[in-house]
PDB file of N, CA and C in Angstrom:
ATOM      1  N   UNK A   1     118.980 141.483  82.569  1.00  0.00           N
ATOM      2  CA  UNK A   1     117.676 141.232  83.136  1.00  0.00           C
ATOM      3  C   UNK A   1     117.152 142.542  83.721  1.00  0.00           C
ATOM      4  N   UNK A   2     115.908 142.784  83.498  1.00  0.00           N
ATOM      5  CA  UNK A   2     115.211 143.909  83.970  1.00  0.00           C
ATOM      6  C   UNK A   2     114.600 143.397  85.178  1.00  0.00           C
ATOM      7  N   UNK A   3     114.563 144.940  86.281  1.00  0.00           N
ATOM      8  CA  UNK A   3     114.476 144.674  87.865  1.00  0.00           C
ATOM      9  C   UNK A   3     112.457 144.892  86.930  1.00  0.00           C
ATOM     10  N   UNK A   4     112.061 143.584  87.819  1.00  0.00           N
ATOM     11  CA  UNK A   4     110.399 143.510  87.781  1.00  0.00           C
ATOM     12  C   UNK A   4     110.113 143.568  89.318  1.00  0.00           C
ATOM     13  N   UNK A   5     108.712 143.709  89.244  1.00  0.00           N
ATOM     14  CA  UNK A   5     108.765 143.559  91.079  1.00  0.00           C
ATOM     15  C   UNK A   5     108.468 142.420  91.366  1.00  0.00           C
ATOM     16  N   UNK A   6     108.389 141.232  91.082  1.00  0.00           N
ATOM     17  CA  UNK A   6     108.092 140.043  91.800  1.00  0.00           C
ATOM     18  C   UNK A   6     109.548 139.535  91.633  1.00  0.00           C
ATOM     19  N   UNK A   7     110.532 140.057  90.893  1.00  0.00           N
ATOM     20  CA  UNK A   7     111.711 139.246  91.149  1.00  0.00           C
ATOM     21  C   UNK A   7     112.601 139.553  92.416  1.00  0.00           C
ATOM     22  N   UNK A   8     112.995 138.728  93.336  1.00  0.00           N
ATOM     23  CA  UNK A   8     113.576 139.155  93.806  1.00  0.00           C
ATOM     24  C   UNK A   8     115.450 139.693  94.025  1.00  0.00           C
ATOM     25  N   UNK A   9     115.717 140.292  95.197  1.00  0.00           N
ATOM     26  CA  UNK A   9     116.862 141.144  94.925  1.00  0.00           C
ATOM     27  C   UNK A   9     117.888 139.938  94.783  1.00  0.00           C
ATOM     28  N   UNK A  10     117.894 138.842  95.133  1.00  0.00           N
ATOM     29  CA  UNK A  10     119.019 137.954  95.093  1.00  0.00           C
ATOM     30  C   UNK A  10     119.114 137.012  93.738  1.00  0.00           C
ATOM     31  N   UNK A  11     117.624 137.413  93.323  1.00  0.00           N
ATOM     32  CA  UNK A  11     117.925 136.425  91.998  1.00  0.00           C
ATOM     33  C   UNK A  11     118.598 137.835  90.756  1.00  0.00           C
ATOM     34  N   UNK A  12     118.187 138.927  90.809  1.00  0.00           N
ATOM     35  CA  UNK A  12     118.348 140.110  90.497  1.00  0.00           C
ATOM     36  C   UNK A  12     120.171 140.407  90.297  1.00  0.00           C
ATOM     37  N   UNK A  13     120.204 140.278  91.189  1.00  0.00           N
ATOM     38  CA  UNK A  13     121.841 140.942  91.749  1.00  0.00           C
ATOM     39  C   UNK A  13     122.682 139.309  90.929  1.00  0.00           C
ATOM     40  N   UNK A  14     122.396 138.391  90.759  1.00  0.00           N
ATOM     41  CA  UNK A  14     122.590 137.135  90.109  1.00  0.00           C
ATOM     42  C   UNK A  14     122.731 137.971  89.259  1.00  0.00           C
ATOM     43  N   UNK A  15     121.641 138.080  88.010  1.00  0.00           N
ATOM     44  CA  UNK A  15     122.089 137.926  86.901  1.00  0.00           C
ATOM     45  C   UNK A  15     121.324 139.483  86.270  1.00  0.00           C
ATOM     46  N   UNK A  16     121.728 140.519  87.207  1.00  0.00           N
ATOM     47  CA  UNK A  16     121.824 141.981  86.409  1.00  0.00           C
ATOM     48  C   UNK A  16     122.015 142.191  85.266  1.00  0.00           C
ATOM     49  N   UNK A  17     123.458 141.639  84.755  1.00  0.00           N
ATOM     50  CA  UNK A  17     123.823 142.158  83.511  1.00  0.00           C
ATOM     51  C   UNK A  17     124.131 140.764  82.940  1.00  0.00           C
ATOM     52  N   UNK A  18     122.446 140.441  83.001  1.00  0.00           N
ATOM     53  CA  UNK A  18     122.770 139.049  81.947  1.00  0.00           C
ATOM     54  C   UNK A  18     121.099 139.019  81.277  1.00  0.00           C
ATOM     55  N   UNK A  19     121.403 138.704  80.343  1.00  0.00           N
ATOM     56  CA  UNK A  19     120.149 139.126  79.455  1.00  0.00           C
ATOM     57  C   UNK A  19     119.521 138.401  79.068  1.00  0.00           C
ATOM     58  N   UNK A  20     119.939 137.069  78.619  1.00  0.00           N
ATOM     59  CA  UNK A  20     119.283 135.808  78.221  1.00  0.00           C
ATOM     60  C   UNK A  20     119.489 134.498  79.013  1.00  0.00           C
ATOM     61  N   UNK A  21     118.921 133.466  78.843  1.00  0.00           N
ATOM     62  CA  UNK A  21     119.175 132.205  79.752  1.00  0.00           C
ATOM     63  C   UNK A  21     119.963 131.854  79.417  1.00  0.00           C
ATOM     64  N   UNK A  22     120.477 132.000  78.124  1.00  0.00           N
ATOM     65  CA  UNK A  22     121.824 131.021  77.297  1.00  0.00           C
ATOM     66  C   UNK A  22     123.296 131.536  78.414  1.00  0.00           C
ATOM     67  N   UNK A  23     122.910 133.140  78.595  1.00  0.00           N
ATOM     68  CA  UNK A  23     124.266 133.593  79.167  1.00  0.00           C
ATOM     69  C   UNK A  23     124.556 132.919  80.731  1.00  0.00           C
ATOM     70  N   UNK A  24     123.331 133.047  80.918  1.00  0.00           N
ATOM     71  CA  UNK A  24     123.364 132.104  82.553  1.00  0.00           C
ATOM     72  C   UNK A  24     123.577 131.519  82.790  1.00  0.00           C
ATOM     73  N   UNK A  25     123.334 129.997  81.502  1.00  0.00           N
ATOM     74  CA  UNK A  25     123.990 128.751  81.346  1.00  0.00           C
ATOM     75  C   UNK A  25     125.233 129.171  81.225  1.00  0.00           C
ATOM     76  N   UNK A  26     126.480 129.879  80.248  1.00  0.00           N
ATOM     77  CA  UNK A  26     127.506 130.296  79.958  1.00  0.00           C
ATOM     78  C   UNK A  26     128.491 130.290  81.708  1.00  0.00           C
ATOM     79  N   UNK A  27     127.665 131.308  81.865  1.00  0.00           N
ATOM     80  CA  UNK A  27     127.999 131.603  83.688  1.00  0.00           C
ATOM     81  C   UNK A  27     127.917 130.788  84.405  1.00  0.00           C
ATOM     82  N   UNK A  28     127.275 129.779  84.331  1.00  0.00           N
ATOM     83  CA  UNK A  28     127.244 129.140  85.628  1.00  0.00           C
ATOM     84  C   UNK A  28     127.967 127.631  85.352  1.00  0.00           C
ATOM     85  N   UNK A  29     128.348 127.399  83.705  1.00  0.00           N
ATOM     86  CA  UNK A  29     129.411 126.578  83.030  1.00  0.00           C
ATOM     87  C   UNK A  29     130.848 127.104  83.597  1.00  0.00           C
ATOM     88  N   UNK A  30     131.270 128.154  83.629  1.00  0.00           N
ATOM     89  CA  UNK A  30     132.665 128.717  83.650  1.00  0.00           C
ATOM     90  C   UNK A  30     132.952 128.898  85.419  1.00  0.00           C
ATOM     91  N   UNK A  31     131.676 128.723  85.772  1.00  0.00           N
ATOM     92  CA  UNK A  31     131.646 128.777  87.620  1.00  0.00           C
ATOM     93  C   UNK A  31     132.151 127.436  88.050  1.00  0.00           C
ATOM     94  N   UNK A  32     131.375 126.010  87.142  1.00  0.00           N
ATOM     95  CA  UNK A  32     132.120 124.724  87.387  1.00  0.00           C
ATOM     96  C   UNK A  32     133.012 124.694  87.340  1.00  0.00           C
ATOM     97  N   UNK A  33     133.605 124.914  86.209  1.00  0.00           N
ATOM     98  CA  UNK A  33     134.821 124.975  85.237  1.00  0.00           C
ATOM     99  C   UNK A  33     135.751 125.514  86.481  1.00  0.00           C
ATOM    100  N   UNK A  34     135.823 126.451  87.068  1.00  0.00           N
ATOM    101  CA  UNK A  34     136.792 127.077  87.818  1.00  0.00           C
ATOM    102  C   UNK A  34     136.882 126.573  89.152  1.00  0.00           C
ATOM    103  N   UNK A  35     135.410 126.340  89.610  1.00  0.00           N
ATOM    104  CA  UNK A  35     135.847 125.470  91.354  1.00  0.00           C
ATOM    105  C   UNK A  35     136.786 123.873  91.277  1.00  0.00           C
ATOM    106  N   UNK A  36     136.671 123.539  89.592  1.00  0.00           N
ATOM    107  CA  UNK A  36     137.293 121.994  89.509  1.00  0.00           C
ATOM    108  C   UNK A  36     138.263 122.767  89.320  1.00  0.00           C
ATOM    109  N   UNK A  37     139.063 123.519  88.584  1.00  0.00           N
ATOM    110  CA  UNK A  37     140.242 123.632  88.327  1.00  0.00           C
ATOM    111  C   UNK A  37     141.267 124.551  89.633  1.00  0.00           C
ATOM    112  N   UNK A  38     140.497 125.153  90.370  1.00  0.00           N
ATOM    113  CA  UNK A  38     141.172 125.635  91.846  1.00  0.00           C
ATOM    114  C   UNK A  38     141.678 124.425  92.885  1.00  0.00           C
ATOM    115  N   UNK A  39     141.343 123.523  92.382  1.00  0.00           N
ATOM    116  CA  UNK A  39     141.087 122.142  93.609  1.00  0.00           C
ATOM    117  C   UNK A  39     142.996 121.328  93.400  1.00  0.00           C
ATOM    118  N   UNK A  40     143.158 121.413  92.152  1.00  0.00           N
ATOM    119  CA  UNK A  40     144.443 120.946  91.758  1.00  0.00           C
ATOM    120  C   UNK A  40     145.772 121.831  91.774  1.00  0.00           C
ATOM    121  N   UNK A  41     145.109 123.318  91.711  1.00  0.00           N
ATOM    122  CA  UNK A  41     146.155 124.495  92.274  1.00  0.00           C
ATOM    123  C   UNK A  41     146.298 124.144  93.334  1.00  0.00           C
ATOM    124  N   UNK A  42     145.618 123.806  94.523  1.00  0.00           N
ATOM    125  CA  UNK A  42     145.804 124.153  96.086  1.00  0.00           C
ATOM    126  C   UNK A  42     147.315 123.557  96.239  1.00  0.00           C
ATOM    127  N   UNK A  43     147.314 122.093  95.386  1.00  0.00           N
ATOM    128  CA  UNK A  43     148.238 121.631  95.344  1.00  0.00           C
ATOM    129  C   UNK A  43     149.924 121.587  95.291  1.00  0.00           C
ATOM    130  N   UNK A  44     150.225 122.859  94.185  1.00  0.00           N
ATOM    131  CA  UNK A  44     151.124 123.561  93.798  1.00  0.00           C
ATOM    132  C   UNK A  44     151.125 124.292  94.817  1.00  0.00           C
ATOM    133  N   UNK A  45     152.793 124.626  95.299  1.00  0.00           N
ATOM    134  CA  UNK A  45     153.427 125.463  96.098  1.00  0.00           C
ATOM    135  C   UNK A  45     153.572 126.772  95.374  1.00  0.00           C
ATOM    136  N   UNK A  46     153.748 127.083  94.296  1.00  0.00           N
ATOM    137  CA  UNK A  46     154.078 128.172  93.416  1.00  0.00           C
ATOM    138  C   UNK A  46     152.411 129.110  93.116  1.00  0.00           C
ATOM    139  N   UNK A  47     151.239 128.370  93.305  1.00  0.00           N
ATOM    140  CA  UNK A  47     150.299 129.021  93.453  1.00  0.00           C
ATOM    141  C   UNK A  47     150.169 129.744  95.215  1.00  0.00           C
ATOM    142  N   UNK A  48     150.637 130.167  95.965  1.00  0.00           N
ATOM    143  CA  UNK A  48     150.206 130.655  97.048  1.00  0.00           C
ATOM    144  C   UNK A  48     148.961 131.439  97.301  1.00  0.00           C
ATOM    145  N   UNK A  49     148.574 131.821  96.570  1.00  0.00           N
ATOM    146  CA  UNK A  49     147.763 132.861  96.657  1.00  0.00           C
ATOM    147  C   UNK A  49     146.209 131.775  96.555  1.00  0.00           C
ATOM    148  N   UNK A  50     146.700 130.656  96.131  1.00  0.00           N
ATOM    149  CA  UNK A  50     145.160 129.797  95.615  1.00  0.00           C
ATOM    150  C   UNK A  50     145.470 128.749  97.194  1.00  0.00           C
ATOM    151  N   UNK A  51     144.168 128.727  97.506  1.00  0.00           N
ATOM    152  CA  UNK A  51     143.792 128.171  98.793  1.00  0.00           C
ATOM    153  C   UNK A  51     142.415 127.308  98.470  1.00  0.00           C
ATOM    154  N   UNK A  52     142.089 126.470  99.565  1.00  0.00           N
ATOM    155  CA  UNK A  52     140.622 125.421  99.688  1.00  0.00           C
ATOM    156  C   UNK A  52     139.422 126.626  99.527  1.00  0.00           C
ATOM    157  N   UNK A  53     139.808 128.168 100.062  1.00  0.00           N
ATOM    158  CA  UNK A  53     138.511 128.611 100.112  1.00  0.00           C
ATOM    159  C   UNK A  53     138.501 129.354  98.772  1.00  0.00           C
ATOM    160  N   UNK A  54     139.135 129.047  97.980  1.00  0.00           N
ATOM    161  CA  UNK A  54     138.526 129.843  96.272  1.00  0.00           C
ATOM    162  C   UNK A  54     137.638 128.374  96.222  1.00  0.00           C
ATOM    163  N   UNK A  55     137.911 127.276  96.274  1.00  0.00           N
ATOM    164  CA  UNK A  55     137.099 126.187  95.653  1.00  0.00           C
ATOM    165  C   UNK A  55     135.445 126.536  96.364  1.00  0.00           C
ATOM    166  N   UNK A  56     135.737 126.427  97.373  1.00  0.00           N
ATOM    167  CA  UNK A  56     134.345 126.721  98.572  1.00  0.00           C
ATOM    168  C   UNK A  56     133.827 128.196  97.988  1.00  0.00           C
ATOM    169  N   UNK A  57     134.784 129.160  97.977  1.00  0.00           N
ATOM    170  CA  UNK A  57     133.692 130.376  97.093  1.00  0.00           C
ATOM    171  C   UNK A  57     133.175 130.174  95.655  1.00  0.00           C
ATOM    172  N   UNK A  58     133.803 129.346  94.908  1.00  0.00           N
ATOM    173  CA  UNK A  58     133.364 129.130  93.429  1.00  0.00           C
ATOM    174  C   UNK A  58     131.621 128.422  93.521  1.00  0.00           C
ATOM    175  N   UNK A  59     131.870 127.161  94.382  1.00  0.00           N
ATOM    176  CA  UNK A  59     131.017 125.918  95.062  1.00  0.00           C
ATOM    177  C   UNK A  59     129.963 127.216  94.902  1.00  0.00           C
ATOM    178  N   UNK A  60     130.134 128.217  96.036  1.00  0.00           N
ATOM    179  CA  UNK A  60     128.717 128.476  96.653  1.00  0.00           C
ATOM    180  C   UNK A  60     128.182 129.289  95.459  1.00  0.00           C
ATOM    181  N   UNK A  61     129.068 130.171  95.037  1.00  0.00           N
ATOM    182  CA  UNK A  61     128.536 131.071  94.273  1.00  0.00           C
ATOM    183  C   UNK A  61     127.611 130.244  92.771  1.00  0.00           C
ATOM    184  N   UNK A  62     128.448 128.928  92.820  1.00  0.00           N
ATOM    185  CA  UNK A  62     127.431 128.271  91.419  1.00  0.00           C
ATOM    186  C   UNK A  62     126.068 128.092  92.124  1.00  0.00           C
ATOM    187  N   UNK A  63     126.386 127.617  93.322  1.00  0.00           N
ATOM    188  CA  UNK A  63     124.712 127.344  94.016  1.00  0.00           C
ATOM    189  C   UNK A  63     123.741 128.345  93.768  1.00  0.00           C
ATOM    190  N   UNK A  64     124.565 129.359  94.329  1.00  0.00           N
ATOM    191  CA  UNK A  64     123.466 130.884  94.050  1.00  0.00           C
ATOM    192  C   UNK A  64     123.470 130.622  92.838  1.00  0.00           C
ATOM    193  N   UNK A  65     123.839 131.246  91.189  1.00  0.00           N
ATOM    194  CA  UNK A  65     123.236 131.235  90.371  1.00  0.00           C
ATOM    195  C   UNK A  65     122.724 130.061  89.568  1.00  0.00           C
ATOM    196  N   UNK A  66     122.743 128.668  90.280  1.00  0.00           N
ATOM    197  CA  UNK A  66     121.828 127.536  90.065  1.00  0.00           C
ATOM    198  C   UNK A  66     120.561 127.909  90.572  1.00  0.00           C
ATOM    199  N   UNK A  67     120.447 128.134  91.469  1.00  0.00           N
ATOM    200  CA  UNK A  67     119.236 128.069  92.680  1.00  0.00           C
ATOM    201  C   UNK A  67     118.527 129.502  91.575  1.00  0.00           C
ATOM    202  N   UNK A  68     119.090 130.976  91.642  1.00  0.00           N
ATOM    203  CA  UNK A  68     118.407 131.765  90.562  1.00  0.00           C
ATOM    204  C   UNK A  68     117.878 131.200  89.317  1.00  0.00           C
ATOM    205  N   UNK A  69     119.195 130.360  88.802  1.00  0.00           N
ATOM    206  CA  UNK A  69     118.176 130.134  87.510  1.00  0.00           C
ATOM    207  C   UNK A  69     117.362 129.629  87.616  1.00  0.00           C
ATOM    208  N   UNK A  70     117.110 128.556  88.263  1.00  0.00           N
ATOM    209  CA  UNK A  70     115.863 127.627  88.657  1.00  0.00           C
ATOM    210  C   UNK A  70     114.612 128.304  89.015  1.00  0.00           C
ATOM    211  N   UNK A  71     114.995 129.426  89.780  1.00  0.00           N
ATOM    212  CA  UNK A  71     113.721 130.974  90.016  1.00  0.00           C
ATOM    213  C   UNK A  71     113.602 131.595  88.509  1.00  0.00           C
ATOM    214  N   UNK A  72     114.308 131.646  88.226  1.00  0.00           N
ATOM    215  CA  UNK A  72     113.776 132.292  86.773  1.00  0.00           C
ATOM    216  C   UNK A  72     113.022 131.140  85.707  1.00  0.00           C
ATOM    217  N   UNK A  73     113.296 130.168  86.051  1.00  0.00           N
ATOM    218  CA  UNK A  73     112.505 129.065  84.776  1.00  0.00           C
ATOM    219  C   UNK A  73     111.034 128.915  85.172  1.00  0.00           C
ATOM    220  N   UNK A  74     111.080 128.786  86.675  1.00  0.00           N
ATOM    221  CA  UNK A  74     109.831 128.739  87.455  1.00  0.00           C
ATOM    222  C   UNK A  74     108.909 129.653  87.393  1.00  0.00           C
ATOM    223  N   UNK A  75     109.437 131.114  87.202  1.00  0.00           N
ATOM    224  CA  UNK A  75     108.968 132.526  87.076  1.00  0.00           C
ATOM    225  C   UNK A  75     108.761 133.438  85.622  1.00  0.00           C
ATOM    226  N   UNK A  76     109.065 132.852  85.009  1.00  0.00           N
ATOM    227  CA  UNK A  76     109.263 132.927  83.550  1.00  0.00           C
ATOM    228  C   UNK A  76     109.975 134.176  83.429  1.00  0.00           C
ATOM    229  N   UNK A  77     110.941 133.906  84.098  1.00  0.00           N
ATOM    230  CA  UNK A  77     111.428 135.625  84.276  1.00  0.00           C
ATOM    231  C   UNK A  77     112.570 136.477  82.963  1.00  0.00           C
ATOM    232  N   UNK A  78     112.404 135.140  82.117  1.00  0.00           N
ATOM    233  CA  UNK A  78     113.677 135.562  80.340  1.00  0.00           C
ATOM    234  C   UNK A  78     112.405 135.921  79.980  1.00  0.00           C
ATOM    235  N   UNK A  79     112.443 136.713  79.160  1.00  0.00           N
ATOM    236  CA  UNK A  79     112.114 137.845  78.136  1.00  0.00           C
ATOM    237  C   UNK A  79     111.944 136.735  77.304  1.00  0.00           C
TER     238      UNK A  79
END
């Protein structure tokens, strides 16, 4: 995505190096995909390193690039 000036820096910094809407969908598929599948690690003792707050960072971060894409459909901001 190219920096325009009505876009702003948070929808921007979203999806920099993403070029089309298809990829955004892609991204923000593999963002679900991963906060469901952190939720059943917590579980496992042999994962230590996986905790409640990867699920809660996956969560928010899909929000952000939900909430962007939704600025970009609104804004016609794909090429």
């Amino acid at each position: 995505m190219e920096k325009k000036d009505n876009i702003p820096l948070w929808v921007f910094l979203a999806f920099m190096s993403i070029e089309t809407r298809r990829g955004a969908l892609i991204l923000i598929r593999v963002c679900v995909v991963c906060s469901f599948l952190f939720i059943p690690l917590t579980w496992y003792p042999w994962y230590e390193w996986v905790d409640w707050s990867w699920t809660g960072m996956m969560a928010a971060v899909t929000t952000w690039y939900w909430l962007a894409l939704k600025w970009c459909d609104r804004n016609a901001a794909w090429e």
